[in-house]
Protein backbone atom coordinates (compact mmCIF):
# COMPACT_ATOMS: atom_id res chain seq x y z
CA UNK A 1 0.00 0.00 0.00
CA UNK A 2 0.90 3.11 -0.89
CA UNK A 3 0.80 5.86 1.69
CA UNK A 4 0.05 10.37 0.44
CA UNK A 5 2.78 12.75 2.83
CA UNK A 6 2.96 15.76 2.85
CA UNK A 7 6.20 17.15 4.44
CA UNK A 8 5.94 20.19 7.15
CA UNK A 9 8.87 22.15 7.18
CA UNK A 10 11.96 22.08 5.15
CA UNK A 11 15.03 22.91 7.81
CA UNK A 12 17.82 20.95 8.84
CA UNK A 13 15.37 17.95 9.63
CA UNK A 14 13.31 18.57 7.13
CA UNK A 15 15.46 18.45 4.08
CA UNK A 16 16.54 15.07 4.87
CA UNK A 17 13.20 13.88 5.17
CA UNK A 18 11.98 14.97 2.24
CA UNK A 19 14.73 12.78 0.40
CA UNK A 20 13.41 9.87 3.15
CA UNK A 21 10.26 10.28 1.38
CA UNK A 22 11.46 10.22 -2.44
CA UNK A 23 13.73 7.06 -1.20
CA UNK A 24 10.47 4.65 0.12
CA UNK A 25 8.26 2.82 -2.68
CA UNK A 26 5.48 2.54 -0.48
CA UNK A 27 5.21 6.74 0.21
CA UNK A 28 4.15 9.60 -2.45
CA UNK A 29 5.28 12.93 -1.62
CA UNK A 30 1.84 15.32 -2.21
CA UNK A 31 2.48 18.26 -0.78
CA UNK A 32 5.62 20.22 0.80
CA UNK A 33 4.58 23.35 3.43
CA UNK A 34 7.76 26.16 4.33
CA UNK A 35 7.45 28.91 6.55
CA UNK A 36 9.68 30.71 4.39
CA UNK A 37 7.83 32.79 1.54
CA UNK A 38 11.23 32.44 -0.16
CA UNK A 39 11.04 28.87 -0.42
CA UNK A 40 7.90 28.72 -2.07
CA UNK A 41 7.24 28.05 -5.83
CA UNK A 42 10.70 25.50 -5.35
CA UNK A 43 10.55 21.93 -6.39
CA UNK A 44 10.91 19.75 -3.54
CA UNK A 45 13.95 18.31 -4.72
CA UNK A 46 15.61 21.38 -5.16
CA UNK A 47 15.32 21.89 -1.49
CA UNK A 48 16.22 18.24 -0.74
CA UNK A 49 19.11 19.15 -2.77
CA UNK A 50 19.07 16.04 -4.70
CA UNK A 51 19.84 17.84 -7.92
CA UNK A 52 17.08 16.60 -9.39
CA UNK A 53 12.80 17.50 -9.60
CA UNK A 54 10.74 16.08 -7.72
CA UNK A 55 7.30 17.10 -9.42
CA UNK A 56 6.26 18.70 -5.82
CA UNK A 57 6.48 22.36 -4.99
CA UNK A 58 6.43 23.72 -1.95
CA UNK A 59 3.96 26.32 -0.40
CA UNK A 60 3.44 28.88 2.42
CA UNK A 61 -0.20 28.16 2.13
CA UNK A 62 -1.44 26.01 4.87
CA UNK A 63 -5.13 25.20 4.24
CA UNK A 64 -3.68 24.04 0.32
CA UNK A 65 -1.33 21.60 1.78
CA UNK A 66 -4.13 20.23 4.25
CA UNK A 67 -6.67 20.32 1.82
CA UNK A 68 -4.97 17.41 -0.17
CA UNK A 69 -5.96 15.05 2.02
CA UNK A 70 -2.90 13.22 2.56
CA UNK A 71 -2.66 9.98 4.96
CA UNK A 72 0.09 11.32 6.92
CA UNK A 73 2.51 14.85 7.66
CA UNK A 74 5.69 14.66 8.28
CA UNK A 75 6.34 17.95 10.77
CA UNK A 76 9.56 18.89 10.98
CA UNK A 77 8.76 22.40 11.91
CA UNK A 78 10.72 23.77 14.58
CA UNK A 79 9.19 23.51 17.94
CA UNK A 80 11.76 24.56 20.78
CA UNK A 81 11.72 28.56 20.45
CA UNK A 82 7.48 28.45 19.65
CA UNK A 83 5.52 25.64 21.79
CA UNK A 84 2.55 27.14 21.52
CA UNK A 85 2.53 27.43 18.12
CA UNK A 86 3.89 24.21 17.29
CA UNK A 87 0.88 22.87 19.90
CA UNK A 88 -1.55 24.60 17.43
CA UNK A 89 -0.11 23.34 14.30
CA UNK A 90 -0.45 19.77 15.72
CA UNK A 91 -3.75 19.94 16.77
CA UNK A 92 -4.71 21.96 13.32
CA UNK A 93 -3.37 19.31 11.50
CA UNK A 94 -4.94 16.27 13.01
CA UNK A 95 -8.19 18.03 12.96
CA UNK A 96 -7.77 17.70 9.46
CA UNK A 97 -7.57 14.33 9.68
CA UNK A 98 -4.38 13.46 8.99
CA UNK A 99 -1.76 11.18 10.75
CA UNK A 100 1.32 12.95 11.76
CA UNK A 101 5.29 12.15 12.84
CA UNK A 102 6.73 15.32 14.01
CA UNK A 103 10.34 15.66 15.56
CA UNK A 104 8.75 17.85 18.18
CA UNK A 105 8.34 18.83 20.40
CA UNK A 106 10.09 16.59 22.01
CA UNK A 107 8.52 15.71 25.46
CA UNK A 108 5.32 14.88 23.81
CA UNK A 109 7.24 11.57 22.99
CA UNK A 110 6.22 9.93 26.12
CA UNK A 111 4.40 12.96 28.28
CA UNK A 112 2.94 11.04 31.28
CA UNK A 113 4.18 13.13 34.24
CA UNK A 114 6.17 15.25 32.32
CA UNK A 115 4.16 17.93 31.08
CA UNK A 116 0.35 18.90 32.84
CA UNK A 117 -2.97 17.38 30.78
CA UNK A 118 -4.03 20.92 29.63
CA UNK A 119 -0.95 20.57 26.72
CA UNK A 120 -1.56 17.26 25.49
CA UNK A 121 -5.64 17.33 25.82
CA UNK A 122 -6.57 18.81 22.97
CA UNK A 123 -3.86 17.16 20.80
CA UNK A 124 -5.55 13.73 21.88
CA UNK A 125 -9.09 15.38 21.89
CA UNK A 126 -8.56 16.13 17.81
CA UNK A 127 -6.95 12.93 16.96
CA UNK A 128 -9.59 10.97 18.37
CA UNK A 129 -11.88 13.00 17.10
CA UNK A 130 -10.32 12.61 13.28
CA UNK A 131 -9.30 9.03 14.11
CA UNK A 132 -5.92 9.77 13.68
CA UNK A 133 -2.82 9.41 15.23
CA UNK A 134 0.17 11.58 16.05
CA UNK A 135 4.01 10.80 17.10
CA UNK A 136 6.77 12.79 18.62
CA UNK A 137 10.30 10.99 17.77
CA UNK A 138 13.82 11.31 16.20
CA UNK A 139 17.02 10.38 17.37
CA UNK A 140 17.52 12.04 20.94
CA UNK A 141 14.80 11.81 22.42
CA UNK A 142 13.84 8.98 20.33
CA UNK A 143 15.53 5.59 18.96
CA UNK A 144 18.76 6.37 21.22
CA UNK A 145 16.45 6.37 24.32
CA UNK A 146 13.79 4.38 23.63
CA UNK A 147 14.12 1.25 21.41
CA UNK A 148 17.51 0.86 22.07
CA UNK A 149 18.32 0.58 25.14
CA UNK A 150 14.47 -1.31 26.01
CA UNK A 151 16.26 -3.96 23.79
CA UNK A 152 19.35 -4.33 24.99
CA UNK A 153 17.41 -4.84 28.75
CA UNK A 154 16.03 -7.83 27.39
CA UNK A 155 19.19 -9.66 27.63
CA UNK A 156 19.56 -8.60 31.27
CA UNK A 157 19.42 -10.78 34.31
CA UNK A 158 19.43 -8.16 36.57
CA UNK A 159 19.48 -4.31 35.68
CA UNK A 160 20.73 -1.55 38.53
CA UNK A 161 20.79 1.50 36.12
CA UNK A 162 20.35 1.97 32.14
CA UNK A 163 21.92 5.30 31.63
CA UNK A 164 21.53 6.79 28.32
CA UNK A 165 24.29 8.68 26.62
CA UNK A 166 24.77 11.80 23.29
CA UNK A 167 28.38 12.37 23.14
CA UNK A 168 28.99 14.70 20.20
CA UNK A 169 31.15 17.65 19.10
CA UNK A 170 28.18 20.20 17.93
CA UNK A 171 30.80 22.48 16.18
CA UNK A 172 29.43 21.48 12.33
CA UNK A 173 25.70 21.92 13.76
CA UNK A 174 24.34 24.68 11.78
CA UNK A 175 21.63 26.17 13.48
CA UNK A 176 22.81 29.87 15.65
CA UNK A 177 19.75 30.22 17.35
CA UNK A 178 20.13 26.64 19.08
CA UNK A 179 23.65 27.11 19.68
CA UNK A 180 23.78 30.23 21.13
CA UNK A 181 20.26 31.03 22.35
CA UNK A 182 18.60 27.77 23.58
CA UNK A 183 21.79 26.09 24.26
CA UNK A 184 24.16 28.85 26.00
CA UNK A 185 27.42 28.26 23.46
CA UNK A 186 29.53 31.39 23.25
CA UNK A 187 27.55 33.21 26.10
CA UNK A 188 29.06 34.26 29.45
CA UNK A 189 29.25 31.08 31.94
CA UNK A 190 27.11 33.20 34.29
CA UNK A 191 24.21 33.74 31.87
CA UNK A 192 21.68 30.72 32.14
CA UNK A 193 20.56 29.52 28.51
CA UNK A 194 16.96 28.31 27.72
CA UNK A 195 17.88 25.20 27.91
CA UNK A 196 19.50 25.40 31.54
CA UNK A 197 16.36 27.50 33.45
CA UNK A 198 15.01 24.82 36.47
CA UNK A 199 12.67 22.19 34.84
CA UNK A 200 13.43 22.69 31.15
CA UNK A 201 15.74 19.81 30.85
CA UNK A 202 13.46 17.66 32.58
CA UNK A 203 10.30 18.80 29.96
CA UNK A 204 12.86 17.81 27.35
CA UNK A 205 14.18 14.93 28.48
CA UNK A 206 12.46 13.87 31.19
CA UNK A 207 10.24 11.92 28.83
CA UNK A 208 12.94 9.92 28.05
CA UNK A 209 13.71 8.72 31.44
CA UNK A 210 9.85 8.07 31.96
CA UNK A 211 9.42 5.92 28.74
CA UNK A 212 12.52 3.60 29.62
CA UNK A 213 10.97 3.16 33.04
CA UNK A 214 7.59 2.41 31.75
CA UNK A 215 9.30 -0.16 29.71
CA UNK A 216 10.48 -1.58 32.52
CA UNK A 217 7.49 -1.42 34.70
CA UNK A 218 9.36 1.18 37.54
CA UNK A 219 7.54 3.43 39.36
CA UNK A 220 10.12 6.68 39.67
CA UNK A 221 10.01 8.94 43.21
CA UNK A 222 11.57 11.67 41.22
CA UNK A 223 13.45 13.38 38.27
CA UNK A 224 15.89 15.24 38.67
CA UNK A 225 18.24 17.72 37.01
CA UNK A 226 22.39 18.53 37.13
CA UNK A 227 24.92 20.39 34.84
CA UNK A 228 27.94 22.00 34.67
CA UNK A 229 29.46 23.97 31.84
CA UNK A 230 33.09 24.67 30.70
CA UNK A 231 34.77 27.60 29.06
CA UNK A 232 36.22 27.49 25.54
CA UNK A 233 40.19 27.73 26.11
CA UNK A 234 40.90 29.74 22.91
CA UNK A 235 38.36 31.39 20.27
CA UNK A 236 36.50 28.81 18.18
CA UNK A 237 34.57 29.07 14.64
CA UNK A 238 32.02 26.84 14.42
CA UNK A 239 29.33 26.85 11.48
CA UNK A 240 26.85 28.48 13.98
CA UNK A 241 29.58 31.21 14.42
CA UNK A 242 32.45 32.17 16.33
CA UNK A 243 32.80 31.37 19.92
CA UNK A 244 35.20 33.33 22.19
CA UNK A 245 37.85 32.31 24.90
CA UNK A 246 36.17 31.96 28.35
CA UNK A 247 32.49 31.61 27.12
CA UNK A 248 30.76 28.69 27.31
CA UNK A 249 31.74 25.63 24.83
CA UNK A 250 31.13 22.78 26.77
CA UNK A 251 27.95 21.50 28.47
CA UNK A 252 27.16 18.17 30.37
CA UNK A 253 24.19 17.34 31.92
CA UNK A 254 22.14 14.51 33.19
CA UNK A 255 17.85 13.83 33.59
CA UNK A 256 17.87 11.13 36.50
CA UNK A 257 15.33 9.29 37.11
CA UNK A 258 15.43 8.43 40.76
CA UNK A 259 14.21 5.17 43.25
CA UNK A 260 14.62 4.39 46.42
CA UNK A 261 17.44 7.43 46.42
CA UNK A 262 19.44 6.51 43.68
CA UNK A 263 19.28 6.86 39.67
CA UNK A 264 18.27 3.87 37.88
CA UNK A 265 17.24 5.70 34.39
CA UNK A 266 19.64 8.36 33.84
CA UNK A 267 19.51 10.61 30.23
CA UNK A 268 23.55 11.75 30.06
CA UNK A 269 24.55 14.34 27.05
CA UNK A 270 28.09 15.30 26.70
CA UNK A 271 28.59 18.33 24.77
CA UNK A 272 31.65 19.95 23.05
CA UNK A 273 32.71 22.47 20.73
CA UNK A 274 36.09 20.98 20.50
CA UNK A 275 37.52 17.59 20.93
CA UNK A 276 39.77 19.09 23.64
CA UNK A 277 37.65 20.24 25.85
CA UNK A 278 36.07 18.67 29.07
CA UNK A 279 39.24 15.87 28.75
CA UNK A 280 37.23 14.28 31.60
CA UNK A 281 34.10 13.89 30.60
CA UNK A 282 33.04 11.02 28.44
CA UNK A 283 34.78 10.31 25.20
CA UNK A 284 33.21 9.23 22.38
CA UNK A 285 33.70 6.32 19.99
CA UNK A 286 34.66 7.41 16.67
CA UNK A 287 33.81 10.59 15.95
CA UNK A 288 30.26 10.47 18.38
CA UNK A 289 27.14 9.70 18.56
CA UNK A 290 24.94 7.56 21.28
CA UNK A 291 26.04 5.32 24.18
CA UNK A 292 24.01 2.76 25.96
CA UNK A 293 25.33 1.15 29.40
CA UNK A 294 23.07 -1.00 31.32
CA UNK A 295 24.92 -1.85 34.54
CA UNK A 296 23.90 -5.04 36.04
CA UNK A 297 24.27 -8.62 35.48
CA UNK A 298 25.57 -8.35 32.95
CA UNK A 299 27.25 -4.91 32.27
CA UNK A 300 26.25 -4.03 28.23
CA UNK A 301 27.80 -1.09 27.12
CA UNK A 302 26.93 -0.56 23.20
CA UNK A 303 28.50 2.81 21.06
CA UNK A 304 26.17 3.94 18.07
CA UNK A 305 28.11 5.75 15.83
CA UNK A 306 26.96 8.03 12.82
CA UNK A 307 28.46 9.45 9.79
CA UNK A 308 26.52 10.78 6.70
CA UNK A 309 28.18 10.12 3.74
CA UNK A 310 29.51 13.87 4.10
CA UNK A 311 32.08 12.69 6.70
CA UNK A 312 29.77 14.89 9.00
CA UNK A 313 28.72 13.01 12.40
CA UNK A 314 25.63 15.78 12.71
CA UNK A 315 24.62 14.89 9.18
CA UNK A 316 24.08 11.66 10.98
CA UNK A 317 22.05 12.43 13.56
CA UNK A 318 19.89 14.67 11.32
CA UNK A 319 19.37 11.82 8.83
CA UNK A 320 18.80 9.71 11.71
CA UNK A 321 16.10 11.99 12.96
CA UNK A 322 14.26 12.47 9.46
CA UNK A 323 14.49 8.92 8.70
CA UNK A 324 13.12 7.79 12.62
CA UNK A 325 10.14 9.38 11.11
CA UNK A 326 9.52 8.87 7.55
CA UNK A 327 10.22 5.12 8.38
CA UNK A 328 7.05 4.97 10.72
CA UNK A 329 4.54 6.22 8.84
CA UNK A 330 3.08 3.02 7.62
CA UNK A 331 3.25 1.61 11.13
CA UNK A 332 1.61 5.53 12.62
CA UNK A 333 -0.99 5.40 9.42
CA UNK A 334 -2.42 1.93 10.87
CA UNK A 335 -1.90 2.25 14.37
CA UNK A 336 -4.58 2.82 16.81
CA UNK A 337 -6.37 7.03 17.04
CA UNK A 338 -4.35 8.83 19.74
CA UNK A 339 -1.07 10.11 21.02
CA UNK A 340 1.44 7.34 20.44
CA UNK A 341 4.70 6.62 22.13
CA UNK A 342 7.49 4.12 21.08
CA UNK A 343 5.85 1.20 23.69
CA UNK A 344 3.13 1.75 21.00
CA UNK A 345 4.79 0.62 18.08
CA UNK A 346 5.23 -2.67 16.13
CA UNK A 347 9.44 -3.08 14.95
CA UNK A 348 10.01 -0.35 12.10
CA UNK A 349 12.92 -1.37 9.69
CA UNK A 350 14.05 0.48 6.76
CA UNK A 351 11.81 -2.28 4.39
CA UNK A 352 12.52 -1.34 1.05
CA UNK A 353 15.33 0.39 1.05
CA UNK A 354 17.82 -1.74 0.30
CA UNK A 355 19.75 -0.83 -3.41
């Protein structure tokens, strides 16, 4: 069966998932949405930079792209820097009736004591109401917390903590107003970023340690939330900009998810902006990506590594994200009307996508 997508948003995410789309049999790309007026009139696969038409073009007009009645959107619209109007856009598009992966935002991945009813309500209200369904994934939060560590518990005898790992240099991640407004980079160490105000890591990720426990049928006391930060030692261009000596350029935090006083779920990311920095902290394997330890009998400790075919490790992850989603939409399209999580979710492989 052949599945109609329309694609939501055409940034870093999005561009990868529009060639996700071309590159399964079983979707048909219908419609492409930008926020950007500038985009508009372009040929999806001009914007997928594929170098090559697509037979698509993309639109700022919202009610047009909704109005072709497609089975599923894939929203890739940023979500971090406008909740409220990525809430809307949701809710406006399942009350259109149409399934939906988005890559945020993020906590709506597993939201159960994470975020209060009132934000989630009326995004289950419409889908039920359209008998649709809607799910919030990617890469982190998503398969890197979710199905892969839950899998790599079921060879456990006995588990004591599953602790959940990003270890990545960020300095090719092009996106400024991430980097340097959500996330602190280049900022004095005594301002406090977005992402660093009391309870915003645990809205983030806090779903993530919530899910995994779920999985494995714990009841958490608690979540709770540490950091530190470290200065860059010398100025540093990155392709968000240029960060200067003695600003922030590293960042390491943990979302722990506590019983009986001590972490058993614990969400770890381990950020740099250069491989030199934070010589302490957690290296990674390769160039980065995602680390899984459960400790317990056994100890499994298993590295996922990325690289687009760039040479880029954040090309990776971004592919990773975009394809997280596009890959579900058969299994979203059939599922069950609601808000889904992972638990949700039959196995998704890449079927039909081997050349």
């Amino acid at each position: 069966m052949t599945h109609r997508v329309v694609l939501w948003g055409t940034g870093n995410v999005g561009r990868h998932a529009l060639a996700g789309i071309d590159a399964r049999p079983d979707l048909e790309l219908v419609g492409v949405w930008v926020s950007n007026p500038d985009k508009a009139g372009r040929d999806a696969g001009d914007l997928a930079g594929l170098g090559r038409s697509l037979g698509v073009t993309a639109t700022d007009d919202a009610e047009a792209v909704l109005a072709l009645g497609a089975d599923c959107v894939v929203h890739t619209a940023m979500a971090d820097n406008r909740l409220p109007e990525a809430l809307a856009d949701l809710e406006r598009i399942l009350r259109a009736g149409a399934n939906v992966v988005s890559s945020g935002p993020v906590f709506l991945q597993y939201p159960e004591g994470v975020v209060p009813a009132e934000m989630t309500d009326p995004l289950r209200v419409a889908a039920l109401g359209a008998g649709v369904s809607l799910w919030v994934n990617g890469i982190d939060p998503g398969f890197a917390n979710d199905w892969l560590p839950l899998v790599i518990t079921g060879i456990s005898e006995r588990i004591e903590e599953v602790r959940c790992l990003e270890i990545l240099n960020y300095a090719t991640y092009d996106q400024p107003m991430v980097m340097f407004d959500i996330m602190g980079f280049g900022r004095p160490l005594e301002d406090v970023p977005m992402l660093l105000l009391p309870g915003v890591l645990t809205m983030a990720w806090g779903s993530v340690v919530r899910q995994i426990a779920a999985g494995l049928d714990v009841e958490l006391d608690s979540v709770e939330e540490h950091y530190e930060r470290l200065p860059a030692p010398r100025q540093i261009a990155i392709a968000s900009g240029t960060v200067e000596k003695g600003t922030a350029a590293g960042l390491r935090f943990e979302v722990r998810g506590m019983r009986a006083g001590r972490a058993v779920v614990v969400l770890e990311h381990v950020t740099r902006l250069a491989d030199d920095i934070g010589p302490d902290w957690p290296q990674p394997a390769g160039q980065g990506g995602y680390r899984v330890i459960v400790r317990g009998e056994p100890t499994y400790t298993v590295d996922l590594q990325l690289m687009g075919t760039d040479g880029d490790h954040n090309t990776g992850g971004l592919k990773a994200t975009a394809m997280r989603l596009v890959n579900a939409v058969p299994a979203v399209v059939e599922a069950p009307p609601g808000l889904l999580t992972a638990l949700d979710l039959p196995l998704v492989t890449g079927r039909g996508l081997v050349v």
